[in-house]
C-alpha atoms as a PDB file:
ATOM      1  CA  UNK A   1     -39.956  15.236 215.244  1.00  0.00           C
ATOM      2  CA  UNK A   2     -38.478  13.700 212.378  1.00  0.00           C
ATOM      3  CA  UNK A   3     -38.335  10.019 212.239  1.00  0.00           C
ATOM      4  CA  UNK A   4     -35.120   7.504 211.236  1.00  0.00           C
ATOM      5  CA  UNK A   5     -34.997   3.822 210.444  1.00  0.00           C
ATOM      6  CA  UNK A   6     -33.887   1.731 206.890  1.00  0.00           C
ATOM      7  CA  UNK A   7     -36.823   0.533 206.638  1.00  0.00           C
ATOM      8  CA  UNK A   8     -38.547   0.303 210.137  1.00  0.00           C
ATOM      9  CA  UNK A   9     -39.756   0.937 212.867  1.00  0.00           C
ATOM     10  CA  UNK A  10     -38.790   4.506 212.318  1.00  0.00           C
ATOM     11  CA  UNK A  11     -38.344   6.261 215.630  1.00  0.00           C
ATOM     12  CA  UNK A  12     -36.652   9.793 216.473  1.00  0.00           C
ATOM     13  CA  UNK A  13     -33.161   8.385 217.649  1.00  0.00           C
ATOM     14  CA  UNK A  14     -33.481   5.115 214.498  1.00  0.00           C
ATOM     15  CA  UNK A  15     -31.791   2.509 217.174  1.00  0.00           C
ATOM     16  CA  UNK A  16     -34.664   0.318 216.887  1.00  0.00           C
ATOM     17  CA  UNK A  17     -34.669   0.489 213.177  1.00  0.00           C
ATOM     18  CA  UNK A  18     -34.362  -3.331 211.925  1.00  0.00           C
ATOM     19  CA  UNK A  19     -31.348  -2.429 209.650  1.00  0.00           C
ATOM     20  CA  UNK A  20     -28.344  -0.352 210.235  1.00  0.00           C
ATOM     21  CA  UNK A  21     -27.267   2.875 208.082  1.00  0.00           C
ATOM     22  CA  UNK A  22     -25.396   1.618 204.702  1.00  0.00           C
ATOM     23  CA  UNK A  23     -22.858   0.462 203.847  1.00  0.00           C
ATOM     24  CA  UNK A  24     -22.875  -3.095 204.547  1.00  0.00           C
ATOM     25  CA  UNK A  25     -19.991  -5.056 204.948  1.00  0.00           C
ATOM     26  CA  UNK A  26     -20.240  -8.915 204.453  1.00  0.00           C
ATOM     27  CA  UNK A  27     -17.527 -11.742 204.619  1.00  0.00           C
ATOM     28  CA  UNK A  28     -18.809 -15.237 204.039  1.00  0.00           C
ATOM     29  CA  UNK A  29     -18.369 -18.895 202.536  1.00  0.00           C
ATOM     30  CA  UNK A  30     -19.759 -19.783 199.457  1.00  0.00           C
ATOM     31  CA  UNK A  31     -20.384 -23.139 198.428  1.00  0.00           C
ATOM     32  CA  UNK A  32     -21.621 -23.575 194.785  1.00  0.00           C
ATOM     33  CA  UNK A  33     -23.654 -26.106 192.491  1.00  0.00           C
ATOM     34  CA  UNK A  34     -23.850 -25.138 188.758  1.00  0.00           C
ATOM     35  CA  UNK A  35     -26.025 -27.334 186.546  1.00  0.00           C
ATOM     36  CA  UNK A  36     -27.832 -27.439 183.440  1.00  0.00           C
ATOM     37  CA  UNK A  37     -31.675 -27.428 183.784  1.00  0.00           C
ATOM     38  CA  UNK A  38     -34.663 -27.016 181.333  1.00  0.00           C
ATOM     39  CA  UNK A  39     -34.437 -23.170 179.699  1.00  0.00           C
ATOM     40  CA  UNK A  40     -37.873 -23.105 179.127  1.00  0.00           C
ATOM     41  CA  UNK A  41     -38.320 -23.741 183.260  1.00  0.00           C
ATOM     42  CA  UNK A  42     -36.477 -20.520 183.828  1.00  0.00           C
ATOM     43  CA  UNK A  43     -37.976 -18.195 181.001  1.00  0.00           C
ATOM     44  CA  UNK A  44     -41.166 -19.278 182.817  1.00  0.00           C
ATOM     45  CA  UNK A  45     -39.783 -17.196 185.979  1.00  0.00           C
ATOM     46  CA  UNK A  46     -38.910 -14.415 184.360  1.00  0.00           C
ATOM     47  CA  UNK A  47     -41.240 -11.522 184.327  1.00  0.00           C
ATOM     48  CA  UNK A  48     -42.080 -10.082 180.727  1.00  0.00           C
ATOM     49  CA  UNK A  49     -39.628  -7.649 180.286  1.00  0.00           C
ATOM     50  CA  UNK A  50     -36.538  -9.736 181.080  1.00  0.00           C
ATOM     51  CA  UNK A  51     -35.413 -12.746 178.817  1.00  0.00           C
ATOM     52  CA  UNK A  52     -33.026 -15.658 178.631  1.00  0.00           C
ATOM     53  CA  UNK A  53     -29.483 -15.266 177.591  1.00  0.00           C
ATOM     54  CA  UNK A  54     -28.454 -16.848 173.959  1.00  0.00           C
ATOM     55  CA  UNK A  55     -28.984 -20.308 172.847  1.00  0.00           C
ATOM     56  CA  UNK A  56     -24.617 -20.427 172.466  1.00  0.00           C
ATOM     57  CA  UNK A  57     -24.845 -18.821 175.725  1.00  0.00           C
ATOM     58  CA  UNK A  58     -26.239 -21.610 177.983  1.00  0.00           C
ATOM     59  CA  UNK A  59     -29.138 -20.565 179.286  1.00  0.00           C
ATOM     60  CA  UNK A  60     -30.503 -23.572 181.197  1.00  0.00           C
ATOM     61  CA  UNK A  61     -26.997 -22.905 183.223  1.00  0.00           C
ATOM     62  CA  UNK A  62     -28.206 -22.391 186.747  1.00  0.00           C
ATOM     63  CA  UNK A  63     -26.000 -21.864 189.953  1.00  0.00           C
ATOM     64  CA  UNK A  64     -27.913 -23.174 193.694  1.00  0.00           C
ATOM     65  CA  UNK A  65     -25.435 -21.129 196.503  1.00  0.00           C
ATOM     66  CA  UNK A  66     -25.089 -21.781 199.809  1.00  0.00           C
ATOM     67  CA  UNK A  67     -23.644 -19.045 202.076  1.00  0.00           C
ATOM     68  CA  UNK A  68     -22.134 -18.928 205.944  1.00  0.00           C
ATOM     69  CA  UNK A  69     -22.325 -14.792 206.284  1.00  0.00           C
ATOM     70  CA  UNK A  70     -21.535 -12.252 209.144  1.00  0.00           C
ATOM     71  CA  UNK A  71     -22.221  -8.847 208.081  1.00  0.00           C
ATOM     72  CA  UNK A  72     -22.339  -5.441 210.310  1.00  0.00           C
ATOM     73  CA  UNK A  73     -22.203  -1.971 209.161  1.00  0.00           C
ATOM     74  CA  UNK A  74     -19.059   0.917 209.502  1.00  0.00           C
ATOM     75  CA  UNK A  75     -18.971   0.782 212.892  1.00  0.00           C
ATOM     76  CA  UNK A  76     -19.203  -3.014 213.493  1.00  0.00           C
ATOM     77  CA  UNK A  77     -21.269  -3.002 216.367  1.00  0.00           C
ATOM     78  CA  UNK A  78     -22.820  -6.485 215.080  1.00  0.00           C
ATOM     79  CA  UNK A  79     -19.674  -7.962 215.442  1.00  0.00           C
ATOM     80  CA  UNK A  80     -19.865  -7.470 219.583  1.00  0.00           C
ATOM     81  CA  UNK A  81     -23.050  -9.055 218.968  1.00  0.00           C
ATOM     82  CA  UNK A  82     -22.861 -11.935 216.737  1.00  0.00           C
ATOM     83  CA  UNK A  83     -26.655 -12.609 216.631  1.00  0.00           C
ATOM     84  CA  UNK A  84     -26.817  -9.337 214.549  1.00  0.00           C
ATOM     85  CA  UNK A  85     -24.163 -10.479 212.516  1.00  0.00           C
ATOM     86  CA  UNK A  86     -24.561 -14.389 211.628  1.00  0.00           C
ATOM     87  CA  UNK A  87     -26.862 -15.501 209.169  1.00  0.00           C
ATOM     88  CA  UNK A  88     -27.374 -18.205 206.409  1.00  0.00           C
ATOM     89  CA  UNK A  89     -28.916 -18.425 203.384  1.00  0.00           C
ATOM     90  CA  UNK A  90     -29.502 -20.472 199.924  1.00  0.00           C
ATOM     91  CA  UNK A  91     -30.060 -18.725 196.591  1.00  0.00           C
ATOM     92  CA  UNK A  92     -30.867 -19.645 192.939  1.00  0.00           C
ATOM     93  CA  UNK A  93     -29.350 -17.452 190.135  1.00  0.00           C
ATOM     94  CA  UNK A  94     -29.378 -17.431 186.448  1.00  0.00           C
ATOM     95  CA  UNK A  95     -28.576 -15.312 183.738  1.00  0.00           C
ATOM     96  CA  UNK A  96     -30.818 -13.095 181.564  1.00  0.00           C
ATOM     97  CA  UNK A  97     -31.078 -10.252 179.223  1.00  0.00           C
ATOM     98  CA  UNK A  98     -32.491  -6.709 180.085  1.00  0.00           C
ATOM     99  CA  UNK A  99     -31.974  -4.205 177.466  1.00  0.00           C
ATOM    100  CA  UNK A 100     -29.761  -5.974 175.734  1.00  0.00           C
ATOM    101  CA  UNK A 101     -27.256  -6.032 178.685  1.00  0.00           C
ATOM    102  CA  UNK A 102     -26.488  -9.690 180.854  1.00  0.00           C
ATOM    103  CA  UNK A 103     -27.418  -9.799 183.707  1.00  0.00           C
ATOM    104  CA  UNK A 104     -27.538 -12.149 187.059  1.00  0.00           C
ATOM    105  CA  UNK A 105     -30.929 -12.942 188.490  1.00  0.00           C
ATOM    106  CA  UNK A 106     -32.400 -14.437 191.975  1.00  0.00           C
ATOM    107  CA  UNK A 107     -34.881 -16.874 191.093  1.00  0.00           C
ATOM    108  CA  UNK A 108     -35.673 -18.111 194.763  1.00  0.00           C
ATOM    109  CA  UNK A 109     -33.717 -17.488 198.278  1.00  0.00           C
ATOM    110  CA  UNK A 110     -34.497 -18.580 201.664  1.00  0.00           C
ATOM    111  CA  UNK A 111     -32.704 -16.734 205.046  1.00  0.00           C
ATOM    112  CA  UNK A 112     -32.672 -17.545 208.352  1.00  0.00           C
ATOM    113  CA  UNK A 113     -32.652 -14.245 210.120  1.00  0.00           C
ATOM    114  CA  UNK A 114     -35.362 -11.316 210.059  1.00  0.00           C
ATOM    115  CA  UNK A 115     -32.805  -8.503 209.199  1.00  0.00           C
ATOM    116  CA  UNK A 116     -31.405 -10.316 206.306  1.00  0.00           C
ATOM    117  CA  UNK A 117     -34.756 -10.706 205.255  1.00  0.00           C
ATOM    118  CA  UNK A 118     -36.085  -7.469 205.465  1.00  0.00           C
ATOM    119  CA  UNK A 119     -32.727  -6.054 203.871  1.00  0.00           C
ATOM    120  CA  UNK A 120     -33.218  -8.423 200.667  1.00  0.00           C
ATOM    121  CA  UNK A 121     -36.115  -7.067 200.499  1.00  0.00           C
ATOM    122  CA  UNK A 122     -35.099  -3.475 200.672  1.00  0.00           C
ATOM    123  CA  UNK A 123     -32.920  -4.785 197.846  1.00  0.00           C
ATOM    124  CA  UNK A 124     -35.025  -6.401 195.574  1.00  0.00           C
ATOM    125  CA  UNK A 125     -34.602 -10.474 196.401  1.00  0.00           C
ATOM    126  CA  UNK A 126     -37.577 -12.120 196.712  1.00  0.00           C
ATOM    127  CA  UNK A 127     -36.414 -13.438 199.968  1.00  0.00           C
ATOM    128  CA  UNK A 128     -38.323 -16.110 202.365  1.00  0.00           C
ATOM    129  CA  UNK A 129     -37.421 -17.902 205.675  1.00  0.00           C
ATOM    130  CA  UNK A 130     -35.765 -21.181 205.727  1.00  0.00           C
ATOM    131  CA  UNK A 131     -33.482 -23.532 207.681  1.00  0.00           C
ATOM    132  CA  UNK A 132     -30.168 -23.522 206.443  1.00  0.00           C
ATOM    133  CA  UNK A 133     -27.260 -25.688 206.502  1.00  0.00           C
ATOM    134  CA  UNK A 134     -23.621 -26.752 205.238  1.00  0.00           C
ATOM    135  CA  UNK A 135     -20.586 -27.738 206.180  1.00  0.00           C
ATOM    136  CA  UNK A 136     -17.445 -25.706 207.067  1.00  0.00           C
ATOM    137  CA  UNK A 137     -13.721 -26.061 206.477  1.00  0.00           C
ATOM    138  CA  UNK A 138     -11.344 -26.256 209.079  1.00  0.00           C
ATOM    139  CA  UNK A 139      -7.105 -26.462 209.248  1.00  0.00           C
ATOM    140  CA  UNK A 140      -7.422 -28.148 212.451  1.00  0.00           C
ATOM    141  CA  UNK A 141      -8.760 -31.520 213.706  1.00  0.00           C
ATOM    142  CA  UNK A 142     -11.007 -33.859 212.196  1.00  0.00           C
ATOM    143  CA  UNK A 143     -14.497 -32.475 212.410  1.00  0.00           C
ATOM    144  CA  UNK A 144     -14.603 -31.367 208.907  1.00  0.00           C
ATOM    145  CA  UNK A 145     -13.121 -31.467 205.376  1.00  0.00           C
ATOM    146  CA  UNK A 146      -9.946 -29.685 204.410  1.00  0.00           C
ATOM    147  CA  UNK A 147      -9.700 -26.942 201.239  1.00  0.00           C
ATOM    148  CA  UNK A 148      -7.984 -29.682 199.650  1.00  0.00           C
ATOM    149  CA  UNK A 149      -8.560 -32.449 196.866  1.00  0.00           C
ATOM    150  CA  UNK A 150     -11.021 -34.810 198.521  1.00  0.00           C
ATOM    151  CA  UNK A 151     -12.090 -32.441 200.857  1.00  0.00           C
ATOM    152  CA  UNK A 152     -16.782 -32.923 201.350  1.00  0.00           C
ATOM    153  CA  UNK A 153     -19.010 -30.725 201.754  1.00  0.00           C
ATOM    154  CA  UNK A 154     -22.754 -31.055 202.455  1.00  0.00           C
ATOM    155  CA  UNK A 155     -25.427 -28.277 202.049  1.00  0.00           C
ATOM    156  CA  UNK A 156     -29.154 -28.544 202.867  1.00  0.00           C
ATOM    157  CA  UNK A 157     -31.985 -26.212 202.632  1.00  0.00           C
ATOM    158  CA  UNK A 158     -35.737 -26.467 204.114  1.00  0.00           C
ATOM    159  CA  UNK A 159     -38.508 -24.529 205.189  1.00  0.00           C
ATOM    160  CA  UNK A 160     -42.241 -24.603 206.727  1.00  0.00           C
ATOM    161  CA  UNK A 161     -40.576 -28.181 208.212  1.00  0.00           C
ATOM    162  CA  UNK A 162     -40.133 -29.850 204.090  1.00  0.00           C
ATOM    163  CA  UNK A 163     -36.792 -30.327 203.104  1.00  0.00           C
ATOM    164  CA  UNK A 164     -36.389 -28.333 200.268  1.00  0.00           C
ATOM    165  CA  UNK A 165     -32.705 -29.470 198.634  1.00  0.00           C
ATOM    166  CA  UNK A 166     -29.682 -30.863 199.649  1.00  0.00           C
ATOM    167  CA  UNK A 167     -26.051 -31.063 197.817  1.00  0.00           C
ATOM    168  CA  UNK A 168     -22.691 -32.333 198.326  1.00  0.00           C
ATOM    169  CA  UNK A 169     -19.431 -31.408 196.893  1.00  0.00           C
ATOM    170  CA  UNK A 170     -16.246 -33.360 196.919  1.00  0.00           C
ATOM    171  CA  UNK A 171     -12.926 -30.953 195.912  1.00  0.00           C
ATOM    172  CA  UNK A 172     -10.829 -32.462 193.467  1.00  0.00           C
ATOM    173  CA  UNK A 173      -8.076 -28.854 193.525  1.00  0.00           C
ATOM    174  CA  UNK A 174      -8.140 -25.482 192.847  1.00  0.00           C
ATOM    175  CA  UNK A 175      -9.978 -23.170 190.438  1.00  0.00           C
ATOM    176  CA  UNK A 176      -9.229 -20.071 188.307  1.00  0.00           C
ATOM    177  CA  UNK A 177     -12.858 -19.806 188.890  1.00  0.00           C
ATOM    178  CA  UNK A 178     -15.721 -20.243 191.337  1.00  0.00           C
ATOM    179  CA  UNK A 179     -18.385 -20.607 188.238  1.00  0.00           C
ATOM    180  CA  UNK A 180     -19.982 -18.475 185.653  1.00  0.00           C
ATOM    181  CA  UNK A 181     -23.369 -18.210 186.239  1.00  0.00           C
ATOM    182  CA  UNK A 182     -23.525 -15.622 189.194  1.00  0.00           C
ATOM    183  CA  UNK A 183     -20.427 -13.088 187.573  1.00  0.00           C
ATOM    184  CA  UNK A 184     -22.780 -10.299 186.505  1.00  0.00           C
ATOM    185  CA  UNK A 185     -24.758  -7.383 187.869  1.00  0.00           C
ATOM    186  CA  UNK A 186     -27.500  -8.487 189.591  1.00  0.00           C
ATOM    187  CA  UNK A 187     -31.037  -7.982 188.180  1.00  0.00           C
ATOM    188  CA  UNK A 188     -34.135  -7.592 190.480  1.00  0.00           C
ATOM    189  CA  UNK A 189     -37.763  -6.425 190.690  1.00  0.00           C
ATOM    190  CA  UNK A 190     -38.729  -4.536 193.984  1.00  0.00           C
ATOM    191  CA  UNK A 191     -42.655  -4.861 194.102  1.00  0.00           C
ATOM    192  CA  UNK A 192     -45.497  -4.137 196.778  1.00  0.00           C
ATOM    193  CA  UNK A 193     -48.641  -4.177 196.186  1.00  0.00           C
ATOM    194  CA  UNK A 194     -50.816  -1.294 196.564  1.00  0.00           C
ATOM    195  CA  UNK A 195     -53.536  -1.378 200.061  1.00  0.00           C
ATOM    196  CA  UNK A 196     -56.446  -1.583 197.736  1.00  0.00           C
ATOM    197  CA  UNK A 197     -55.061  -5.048 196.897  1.00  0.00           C
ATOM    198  CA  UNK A 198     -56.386  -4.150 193.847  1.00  0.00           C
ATOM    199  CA  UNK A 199     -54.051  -5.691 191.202  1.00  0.00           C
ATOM    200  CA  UNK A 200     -51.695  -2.621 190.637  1.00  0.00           C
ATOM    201  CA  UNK A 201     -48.279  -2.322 192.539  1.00  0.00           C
ATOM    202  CA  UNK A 202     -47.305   0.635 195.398  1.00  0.00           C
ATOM    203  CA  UNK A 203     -43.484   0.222 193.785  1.00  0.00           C
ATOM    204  CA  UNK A 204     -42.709  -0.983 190.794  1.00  0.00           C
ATOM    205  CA  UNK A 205     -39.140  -0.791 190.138  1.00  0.00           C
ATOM    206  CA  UNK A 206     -36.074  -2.544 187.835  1.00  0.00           C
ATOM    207  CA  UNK A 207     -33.019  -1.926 189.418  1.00  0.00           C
ATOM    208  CA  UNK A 208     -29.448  -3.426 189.399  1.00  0.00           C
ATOM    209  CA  UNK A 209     -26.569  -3.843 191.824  1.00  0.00           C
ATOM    210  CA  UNK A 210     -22.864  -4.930 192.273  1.00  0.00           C
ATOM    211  CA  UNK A 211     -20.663  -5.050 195.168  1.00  0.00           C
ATOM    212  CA  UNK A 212     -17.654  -2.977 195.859  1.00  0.00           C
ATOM    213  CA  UNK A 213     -14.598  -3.332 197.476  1.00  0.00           C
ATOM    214  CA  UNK A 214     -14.958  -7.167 196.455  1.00  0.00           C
ATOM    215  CA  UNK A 215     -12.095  -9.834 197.955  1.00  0.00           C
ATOM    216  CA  UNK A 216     -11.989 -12.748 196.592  1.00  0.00           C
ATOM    217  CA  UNK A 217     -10.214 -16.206 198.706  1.00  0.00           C
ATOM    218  CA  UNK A 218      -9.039 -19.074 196.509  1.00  0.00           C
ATOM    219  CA  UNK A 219     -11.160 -20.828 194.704  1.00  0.00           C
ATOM    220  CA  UNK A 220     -11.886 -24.855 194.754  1.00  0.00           C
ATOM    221  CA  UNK A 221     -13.770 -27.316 192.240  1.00  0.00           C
ATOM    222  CA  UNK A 222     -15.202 -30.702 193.281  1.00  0.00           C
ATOM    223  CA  UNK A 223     -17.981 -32.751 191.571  1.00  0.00           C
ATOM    224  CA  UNK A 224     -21.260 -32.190 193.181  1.00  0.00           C
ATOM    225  CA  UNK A 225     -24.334 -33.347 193.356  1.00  0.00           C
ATOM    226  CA  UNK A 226     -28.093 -32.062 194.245  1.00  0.00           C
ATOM    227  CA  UNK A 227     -31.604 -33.070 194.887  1.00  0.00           C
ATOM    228  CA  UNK A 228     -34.595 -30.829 194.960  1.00  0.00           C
ATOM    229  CA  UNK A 229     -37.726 -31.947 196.609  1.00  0.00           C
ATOM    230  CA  UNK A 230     -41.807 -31.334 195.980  1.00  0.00           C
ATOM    231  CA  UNK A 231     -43.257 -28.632 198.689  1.00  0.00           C
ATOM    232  CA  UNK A 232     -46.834 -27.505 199.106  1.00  0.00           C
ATOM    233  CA  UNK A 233     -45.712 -23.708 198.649  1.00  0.00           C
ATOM    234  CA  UNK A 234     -42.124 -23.947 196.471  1.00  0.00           C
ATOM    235  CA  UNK A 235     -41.339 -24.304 193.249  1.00  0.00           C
ATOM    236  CA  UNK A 236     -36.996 -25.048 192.941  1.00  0.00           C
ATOM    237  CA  UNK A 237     -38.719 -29.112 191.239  1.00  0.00           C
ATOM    238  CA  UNK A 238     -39.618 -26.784 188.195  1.00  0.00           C
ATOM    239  CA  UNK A 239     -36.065 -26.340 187.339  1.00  0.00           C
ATOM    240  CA  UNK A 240     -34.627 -29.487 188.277  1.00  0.00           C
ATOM    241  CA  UNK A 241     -31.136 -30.605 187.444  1.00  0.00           C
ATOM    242  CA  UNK A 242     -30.622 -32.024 184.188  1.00  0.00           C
ATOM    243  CA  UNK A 243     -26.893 -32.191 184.270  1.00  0.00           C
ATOM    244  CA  UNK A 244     -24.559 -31.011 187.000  1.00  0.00           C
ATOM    245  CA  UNK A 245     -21.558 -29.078 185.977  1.00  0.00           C
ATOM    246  CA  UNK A 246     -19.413 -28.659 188.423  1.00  0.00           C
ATOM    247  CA  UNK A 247     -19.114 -27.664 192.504  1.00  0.00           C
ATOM    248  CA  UNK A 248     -17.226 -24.844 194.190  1.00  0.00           C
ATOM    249  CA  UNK A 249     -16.417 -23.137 197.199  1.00  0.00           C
ATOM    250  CA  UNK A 250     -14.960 -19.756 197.531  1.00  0.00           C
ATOM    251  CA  UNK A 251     -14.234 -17.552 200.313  1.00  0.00           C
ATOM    252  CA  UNK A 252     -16.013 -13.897 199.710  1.00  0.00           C
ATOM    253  CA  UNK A 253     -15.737 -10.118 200.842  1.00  0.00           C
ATOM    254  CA  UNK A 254     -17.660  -7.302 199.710  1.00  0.00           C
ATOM    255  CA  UNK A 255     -19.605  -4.442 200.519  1.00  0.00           C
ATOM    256  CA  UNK A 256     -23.097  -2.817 199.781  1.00  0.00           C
ATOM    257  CA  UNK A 257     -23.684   0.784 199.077  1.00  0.00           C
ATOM    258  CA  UNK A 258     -26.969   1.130 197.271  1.00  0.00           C
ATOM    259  CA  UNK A 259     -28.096   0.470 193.824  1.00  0.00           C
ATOM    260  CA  UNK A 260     -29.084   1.731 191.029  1.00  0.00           C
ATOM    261  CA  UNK A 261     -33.084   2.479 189.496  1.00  0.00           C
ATOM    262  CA  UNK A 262     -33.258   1.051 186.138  1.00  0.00           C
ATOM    263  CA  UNK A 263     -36.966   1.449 185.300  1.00  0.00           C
ATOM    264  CA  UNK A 264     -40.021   3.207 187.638  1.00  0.00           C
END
C-alpha cells in the first residue's frame, strides 16, 4: 500500500497527515516594527554562504512582525473548523545577499500551533513555539483602536513562560508602504541532521520562495516602539533596537505553492 501525508504521519487514505495537500491559502493582519540594529549582530546569524546587504543599503534595518492568520487549503475544510485554521505568530526578517541577488531572511519565529510549525518547517523557517499576542482593529465599539490616525496597537511575544518582546504602535495615517525590509524573496536553509548525530546534515538545502496571488489591504504608519528581553534559550537581545524607524499594519492575502531548490 502506498502511503500519503505532507510530511506525516503518512497513512494509506493521508487524512491524518498533519498538513493538508498545497496550495495554501492565508489571509491575515500584519503589524510591523522596523528598526535599525547593530549589522555586525545580524552577519553573526547568517550562515557562511549568505551576507549582509550594502553599507548604502541599510543593513542593520530589521523588521519584528506580528501576524493574526487563518489559513486552509483548496477546499477550505479548516475554515468549518477554525482550530485548523487560526494561528499566530512573530517573526524577525532582514535582508541579505545570496549570489549576488537580495534577498529576505527569517532570523527567529515563534508559532502557536503544531501545523504551522511543522509546515515552516517543511518550508525552511526555523520555527519554535511561543505565546503570541496583539491587538486587533475593529469599525465597531470601543474595545479596540480604529485604522485611523491615533489608532494603538500592542504586540507581545513569549515562550517557555519568559516574555520574550513586546511593541506598540500608534497610527499617525496611511502609507504607500507597509516597510522595506520584508519586500523580497525569502531566503532559507532547510537542515536535519543526519541519525548518526554525527556532525553532517540528512538535508542540506538553499531554497527561496514568494507568494502568489498576493492582496494587499491599505496600509498604515504609526511610531512604534519595542523591547526585547534576556531568555535562558533565545537570542532576539543580540540584535537589539538601536533606532526605531517606523510602525505599520497591513492587511495581507496570499497563497503558497512550493518553492524553489537553490543549492543541494
Amino acid at each position: 500500500m502506498s502511503l500519503h501525508g505532507l510530511p506525516f504521519p503518512r497513512t494509506g487514505s493521508g487524512q491524518a497527515s498533519l498538513l493538508p495537500p498545497t496550495p495554501w491559502h492565508y489571509s491575515g493582519d500584519l503589524l510591523i516594527v522596523e528598526y535599525r540594529t547593530d549589522p555586525g549582530a545580524i552577519a553573526a546569524l547568517l550562515p557562511d554562504d549568505v551576507t549582509l546587504v550594502e553599507e548604502d543599503d541599510d543593513p542593520g534595518a530589521v523588521a519584528f512582525i506580528w501576524a493574526d492568520w487563518q489559513s486552509c487549503a483548496d477546499d477550505g475544510r479548516e475554515l468549518l473548523d477554525p482550530v485548523r485554521a487560526q494561528y499566530r505568530e512573530a517573526f524577525v526578517v532582514v535582508r541579505c545577499r545570496y549570489r549576488g541577488q537580495t534577498y529576505s531572511r527569517c532570523l527567529f519565529i515563534w508559532v502557536d500551533k503544531d501545523f504551522a510549525l511543522v509546515r515552516g518547517h517543511l518550508q525552511g523557517y526555523p520555527k519554535k513555539l511561543g505565546s503570541i499576542h496583539q491587538t486587533r482593529p475593529v469599525s465597531v465599539g470601543r474595545a479596540g483602536p480604529r485604522l485611523a490616525a491615533g489608532g494603538r496597537f500592542a504586540m507581545t511575544l513569549a515562550a517557555s513562560d519568559r516574555r520574550l518582546a513586546e511593541a506598540t504602535i500608534t497610527l499617525r495615517g496611511p502609507s504607500d508602504t507597509a516597510g522595506f525590509v520584508n519586500q523580497h524573496p525569502m531566503l532559507h536553509h532547510r537542515w536535519f541532521p543526519r541519525i548518526e548525530l554525527d556532525g553532517r546534515d540528512s538535508l542540506a538545502e538553499v531554497v527561496t520562495m514568494s507568494g502568489r496571488d498576493v492582496e494587499l489591504g491599505p496600509a498604515f504608519v504609526g511610531d512604534a516602539t519595542l523591547d526585547l528581553y534576556d531568555a535562558p534559550t533565545e537570542e532576539l537581545r543580540s540584535i537589539a533596537p538601536r533606532q526605531i524607524i517606523a510602525g505599520y499594519f497591513r492587511s495581507v492575502g496570499t497563497t503558497f505553492a512550493g518553492g524553489i531548490t537553490l543549492e543541494g
